[in-house]
PDB file of N, CA and C in Angstrom:
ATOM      1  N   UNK A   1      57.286 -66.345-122.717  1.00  0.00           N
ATOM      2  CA  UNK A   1      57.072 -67.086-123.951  1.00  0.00           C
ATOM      3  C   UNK A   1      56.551 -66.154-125.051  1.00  0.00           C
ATOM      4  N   UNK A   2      55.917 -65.338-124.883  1.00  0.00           N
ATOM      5  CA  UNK A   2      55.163 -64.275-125.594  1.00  0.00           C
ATOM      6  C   UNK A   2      56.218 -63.240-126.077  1.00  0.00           C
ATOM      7  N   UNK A   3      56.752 -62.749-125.551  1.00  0.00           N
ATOM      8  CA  UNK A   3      58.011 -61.821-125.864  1.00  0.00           C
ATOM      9  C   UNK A   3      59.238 -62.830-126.872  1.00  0.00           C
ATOM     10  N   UNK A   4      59.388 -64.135-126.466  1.00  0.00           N
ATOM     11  CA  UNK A   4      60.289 -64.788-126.993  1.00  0.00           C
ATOM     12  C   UNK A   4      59.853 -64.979-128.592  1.00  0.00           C
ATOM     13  N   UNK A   5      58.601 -65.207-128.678  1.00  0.00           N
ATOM     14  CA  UNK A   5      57.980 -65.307-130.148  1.00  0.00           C
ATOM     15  C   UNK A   5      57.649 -64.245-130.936  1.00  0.00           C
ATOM     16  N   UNK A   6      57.752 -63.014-130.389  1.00  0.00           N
ATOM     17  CA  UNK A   6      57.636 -61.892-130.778  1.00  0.00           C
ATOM     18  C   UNK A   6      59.045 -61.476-131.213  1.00  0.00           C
ATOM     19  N   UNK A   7      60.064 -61.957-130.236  1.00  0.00           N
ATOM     20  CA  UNK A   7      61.473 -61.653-130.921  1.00  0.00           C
ATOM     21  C   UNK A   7      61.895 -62.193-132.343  1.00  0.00           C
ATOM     22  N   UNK A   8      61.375 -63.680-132.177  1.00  0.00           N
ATOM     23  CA  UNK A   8      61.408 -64.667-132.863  1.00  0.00           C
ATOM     24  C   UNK A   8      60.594 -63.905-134.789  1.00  0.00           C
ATOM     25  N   UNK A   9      59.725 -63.313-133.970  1.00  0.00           N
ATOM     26  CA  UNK A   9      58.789 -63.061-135.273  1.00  0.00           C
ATOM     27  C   UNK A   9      59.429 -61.598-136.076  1.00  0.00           C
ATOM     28  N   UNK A  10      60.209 -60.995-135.263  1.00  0.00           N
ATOM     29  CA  UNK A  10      61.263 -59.795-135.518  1.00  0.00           C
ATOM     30  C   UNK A  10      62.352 -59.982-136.410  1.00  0.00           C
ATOM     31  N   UNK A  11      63.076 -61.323-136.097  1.00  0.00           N
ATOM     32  CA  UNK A  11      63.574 -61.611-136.800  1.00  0.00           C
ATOM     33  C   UNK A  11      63.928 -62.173-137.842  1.00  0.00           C
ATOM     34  N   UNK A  12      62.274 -63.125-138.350  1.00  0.00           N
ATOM     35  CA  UNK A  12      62.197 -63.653-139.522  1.00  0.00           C
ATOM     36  C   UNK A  12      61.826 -61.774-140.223  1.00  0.00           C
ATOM     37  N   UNK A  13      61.304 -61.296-140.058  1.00  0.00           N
ATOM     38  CA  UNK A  13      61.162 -60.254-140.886  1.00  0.00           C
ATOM     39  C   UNK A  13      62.555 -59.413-140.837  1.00  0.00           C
ATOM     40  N   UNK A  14      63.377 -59.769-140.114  1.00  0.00           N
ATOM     41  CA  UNK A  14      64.670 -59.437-141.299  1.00  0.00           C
ATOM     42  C   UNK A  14      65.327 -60.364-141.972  1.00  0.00           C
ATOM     43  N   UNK A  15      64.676 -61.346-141.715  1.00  0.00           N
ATOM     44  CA  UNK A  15      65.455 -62.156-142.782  1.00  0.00           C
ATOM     45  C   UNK A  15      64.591 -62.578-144.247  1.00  0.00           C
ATOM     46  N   UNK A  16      63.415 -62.021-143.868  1.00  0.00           N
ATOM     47  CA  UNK A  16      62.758 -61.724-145.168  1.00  0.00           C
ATOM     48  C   UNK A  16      63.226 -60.303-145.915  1.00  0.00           C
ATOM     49  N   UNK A  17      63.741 -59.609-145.141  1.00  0.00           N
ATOM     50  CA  UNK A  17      63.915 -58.499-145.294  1.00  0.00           C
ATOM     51  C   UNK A  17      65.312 -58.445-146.315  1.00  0.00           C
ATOM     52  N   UNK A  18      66.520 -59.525-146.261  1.00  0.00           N
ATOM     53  CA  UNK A  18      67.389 -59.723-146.396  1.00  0.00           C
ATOM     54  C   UNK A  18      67.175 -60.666-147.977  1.00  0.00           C
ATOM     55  N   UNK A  19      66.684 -61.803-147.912  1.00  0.00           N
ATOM     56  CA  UNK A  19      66.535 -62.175-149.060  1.00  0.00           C
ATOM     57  C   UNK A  19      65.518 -61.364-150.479  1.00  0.00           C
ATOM     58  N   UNK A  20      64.707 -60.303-149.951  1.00  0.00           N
ATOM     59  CA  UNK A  20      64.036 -59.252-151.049  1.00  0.00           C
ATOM     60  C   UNK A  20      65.475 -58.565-151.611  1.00  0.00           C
ATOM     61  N   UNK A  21      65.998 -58.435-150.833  1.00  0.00           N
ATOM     62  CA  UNK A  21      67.092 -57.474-151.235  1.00  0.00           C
ATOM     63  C   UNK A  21      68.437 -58.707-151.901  1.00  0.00           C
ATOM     64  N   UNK A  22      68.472 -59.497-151.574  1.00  0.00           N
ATOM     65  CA  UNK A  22      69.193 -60.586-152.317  1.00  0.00           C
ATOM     66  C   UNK A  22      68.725 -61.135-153.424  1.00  0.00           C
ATOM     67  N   UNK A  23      67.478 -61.149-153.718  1.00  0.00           N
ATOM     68  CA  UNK A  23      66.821 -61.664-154.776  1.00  0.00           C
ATOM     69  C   UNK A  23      66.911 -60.346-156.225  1.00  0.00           C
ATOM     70  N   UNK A  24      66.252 -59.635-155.562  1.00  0.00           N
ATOM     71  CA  UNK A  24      66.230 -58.201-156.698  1.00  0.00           C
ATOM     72  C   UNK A  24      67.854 -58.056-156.794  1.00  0.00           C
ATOM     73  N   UNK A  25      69.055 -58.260-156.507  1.00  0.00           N
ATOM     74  CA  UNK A  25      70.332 -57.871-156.651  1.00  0.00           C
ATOM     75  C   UNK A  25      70.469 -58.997-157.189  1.00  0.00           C
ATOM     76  N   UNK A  26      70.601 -60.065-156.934  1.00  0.00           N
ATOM     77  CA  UNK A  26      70.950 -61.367-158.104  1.00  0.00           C
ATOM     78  C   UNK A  26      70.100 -62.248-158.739  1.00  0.00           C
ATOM     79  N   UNK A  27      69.329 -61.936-158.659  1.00  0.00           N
ATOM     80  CA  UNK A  27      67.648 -62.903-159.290  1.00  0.00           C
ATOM     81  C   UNK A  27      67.238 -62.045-160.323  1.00  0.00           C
ATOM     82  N   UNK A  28      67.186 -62.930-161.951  1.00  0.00           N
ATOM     83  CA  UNK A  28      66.940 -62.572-163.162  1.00  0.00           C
ATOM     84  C   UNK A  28      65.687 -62.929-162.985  1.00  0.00           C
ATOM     85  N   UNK A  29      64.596 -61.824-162.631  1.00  0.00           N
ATOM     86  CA  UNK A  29      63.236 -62.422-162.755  1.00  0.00           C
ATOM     87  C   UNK A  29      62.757 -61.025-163.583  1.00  0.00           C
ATOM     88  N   UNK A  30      61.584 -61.214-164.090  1.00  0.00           N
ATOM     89  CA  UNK A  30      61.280 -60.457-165.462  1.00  0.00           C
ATOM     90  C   UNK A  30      60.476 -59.346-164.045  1.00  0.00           C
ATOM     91  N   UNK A  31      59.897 -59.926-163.066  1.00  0.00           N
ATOM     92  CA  UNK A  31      58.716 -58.988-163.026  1.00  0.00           C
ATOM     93  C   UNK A  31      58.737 -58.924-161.461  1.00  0.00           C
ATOM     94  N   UNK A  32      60.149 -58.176-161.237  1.00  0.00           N
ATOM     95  CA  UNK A  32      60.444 -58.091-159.571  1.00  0.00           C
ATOM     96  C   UNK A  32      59.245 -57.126-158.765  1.00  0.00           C
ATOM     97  N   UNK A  33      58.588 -56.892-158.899  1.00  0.00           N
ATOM     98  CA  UNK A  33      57.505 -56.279-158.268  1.00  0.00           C
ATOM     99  C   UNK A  33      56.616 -57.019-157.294  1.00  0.00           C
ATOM    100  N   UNK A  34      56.543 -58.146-157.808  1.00  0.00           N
ATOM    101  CA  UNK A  34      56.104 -59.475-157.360  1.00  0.00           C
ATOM    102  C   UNK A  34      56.303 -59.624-156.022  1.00  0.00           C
ATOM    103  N   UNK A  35      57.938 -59.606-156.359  1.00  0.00           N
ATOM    104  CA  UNK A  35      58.923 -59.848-154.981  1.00  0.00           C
ATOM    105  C   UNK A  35      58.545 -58.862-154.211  1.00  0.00           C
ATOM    106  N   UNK A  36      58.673 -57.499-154.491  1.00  0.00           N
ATOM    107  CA  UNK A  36      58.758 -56.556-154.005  1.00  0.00           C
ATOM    108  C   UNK A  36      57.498 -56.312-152.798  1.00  0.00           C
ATOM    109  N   UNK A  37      56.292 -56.431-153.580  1.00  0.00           N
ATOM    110  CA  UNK A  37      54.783 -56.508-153.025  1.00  0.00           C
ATOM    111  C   UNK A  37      54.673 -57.976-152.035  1.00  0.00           C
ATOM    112  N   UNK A  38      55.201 -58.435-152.413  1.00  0.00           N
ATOM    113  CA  UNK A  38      55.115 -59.442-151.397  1.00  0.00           C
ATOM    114  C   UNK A  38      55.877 -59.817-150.288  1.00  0.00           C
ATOM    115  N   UNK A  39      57.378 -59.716-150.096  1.00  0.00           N
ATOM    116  CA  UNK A  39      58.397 -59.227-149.287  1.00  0.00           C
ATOM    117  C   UNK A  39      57.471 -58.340-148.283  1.00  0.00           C
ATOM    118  N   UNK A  40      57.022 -56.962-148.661  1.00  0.00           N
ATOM    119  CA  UNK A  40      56.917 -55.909-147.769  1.00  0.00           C
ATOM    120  C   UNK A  40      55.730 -55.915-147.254  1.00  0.00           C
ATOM    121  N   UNK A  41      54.622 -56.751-147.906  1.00  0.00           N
ATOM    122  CA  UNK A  41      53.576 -57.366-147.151  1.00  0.00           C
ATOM    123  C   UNK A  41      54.244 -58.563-145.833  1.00  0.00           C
ATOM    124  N   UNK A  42      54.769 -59.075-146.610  1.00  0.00           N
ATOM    125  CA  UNK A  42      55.075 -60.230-145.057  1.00  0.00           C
ATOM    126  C   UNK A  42      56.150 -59.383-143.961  1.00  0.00           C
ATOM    127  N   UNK A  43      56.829 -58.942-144.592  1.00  0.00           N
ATOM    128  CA  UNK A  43      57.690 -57.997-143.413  1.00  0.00           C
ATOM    129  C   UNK A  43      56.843 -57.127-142.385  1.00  0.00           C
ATOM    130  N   UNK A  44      55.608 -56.341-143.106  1.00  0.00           N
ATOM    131  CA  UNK A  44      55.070 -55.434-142.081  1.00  0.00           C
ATOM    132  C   UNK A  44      54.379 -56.377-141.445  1.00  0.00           C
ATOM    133  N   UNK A  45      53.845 -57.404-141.673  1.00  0.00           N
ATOM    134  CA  UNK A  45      52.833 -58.268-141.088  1.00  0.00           C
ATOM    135  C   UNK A  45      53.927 -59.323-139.777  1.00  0.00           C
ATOM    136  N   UNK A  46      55.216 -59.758-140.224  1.00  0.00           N
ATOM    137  CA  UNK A  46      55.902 -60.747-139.123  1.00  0.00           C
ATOM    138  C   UNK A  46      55.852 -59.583-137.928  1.00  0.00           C
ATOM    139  N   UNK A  47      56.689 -58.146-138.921  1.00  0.00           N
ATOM    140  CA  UNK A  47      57.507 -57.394-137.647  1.00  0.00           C
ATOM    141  C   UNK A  47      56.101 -56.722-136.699  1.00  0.00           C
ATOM    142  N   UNK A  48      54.997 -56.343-137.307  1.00  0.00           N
ATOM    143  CA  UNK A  48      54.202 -55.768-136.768  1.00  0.00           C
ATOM    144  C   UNK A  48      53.535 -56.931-135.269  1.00  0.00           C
ATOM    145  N   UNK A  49      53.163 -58.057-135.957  1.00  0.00           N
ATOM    146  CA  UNK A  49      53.274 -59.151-134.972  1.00  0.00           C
ATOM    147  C   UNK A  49      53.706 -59.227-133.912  1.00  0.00           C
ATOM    148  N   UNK A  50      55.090 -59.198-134.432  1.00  0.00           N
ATOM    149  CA  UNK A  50      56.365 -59.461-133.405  1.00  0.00           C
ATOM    150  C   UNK A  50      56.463 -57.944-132.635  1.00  0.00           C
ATOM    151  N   UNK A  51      56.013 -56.564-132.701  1.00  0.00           N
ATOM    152  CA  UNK A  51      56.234 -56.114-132.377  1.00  0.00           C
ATOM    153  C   UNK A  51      54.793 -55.854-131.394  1.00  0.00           C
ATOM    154  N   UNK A  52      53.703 -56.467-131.588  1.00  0.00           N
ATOM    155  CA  UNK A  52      52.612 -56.742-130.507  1.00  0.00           C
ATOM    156  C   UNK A  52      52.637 -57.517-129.458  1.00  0.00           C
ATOM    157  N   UNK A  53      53.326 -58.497-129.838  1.00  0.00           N
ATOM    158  CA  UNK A  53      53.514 -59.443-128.759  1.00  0.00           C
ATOM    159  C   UNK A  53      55.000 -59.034-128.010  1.00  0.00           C
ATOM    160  N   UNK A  54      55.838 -58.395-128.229  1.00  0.00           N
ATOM    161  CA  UNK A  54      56.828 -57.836-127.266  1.00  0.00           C
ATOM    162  C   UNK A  54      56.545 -56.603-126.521  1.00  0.00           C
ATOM    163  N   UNK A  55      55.579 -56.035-126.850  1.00  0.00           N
ATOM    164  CA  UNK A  55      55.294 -54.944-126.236  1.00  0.00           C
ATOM    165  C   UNK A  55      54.826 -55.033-124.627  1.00  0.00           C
ATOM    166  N   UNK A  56      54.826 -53.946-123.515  1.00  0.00           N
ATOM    167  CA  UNK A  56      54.492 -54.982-122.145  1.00  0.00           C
ATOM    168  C   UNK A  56      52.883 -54.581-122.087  1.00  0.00           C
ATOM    169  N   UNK A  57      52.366 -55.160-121.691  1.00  0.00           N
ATOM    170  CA  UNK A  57      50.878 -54.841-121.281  1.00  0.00           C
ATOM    171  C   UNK A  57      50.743 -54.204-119.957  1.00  0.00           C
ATOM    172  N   UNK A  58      51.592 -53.842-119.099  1.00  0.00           N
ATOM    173  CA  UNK A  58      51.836 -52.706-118.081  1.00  0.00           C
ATOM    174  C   UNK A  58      51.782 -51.349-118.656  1.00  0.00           C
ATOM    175  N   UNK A  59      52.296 -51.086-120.056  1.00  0.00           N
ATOM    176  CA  UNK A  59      52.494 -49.788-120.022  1.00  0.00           C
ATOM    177  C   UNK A  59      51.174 -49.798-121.151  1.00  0.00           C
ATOM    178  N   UNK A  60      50.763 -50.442-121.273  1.00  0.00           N
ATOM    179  CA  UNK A  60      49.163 -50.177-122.181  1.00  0.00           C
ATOM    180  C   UNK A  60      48.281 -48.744-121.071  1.00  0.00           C
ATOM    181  N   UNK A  61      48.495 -49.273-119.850  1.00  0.00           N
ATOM    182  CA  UNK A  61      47.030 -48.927-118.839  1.00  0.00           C
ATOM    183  C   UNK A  61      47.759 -47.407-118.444  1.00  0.00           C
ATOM    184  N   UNK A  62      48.927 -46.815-119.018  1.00  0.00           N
ATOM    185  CA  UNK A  62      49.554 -45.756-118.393  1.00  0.00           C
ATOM    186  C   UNK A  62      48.808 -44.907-119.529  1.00  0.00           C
TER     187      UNK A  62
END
């Protein structure tokens, strides 16, 4: 279950990952930085997540 939500959490951060880059390419917004700073805050934060909870806790103790 832990690995499954970690996948889970991998992949909303590309799909956040996907709409930053869809937005700044077709989104008339005055002050894309916004996007920008905030996109790459939630991306490091889902994938980093997701990449704690998939990790195995066997190979921690090596």
């Amino acid at each position: 279950m832990r690995k499954e939500f970690g996948k889970w959490l991998m992949d909303i951060a590309k799909y956040i990952t996907t709409a930053v880059i869809l937005t700044s390419i077709f989104g008339e917004i005055d002050q894309k930085w916004i996007i920008y700073v905030g996109g790459i805050i939630s991306i490091l934060l889902t994938l980093g997540v997701g990449l704690w909870l998939v990790q195995d806790k066997k190979e921690k103790g090596k």
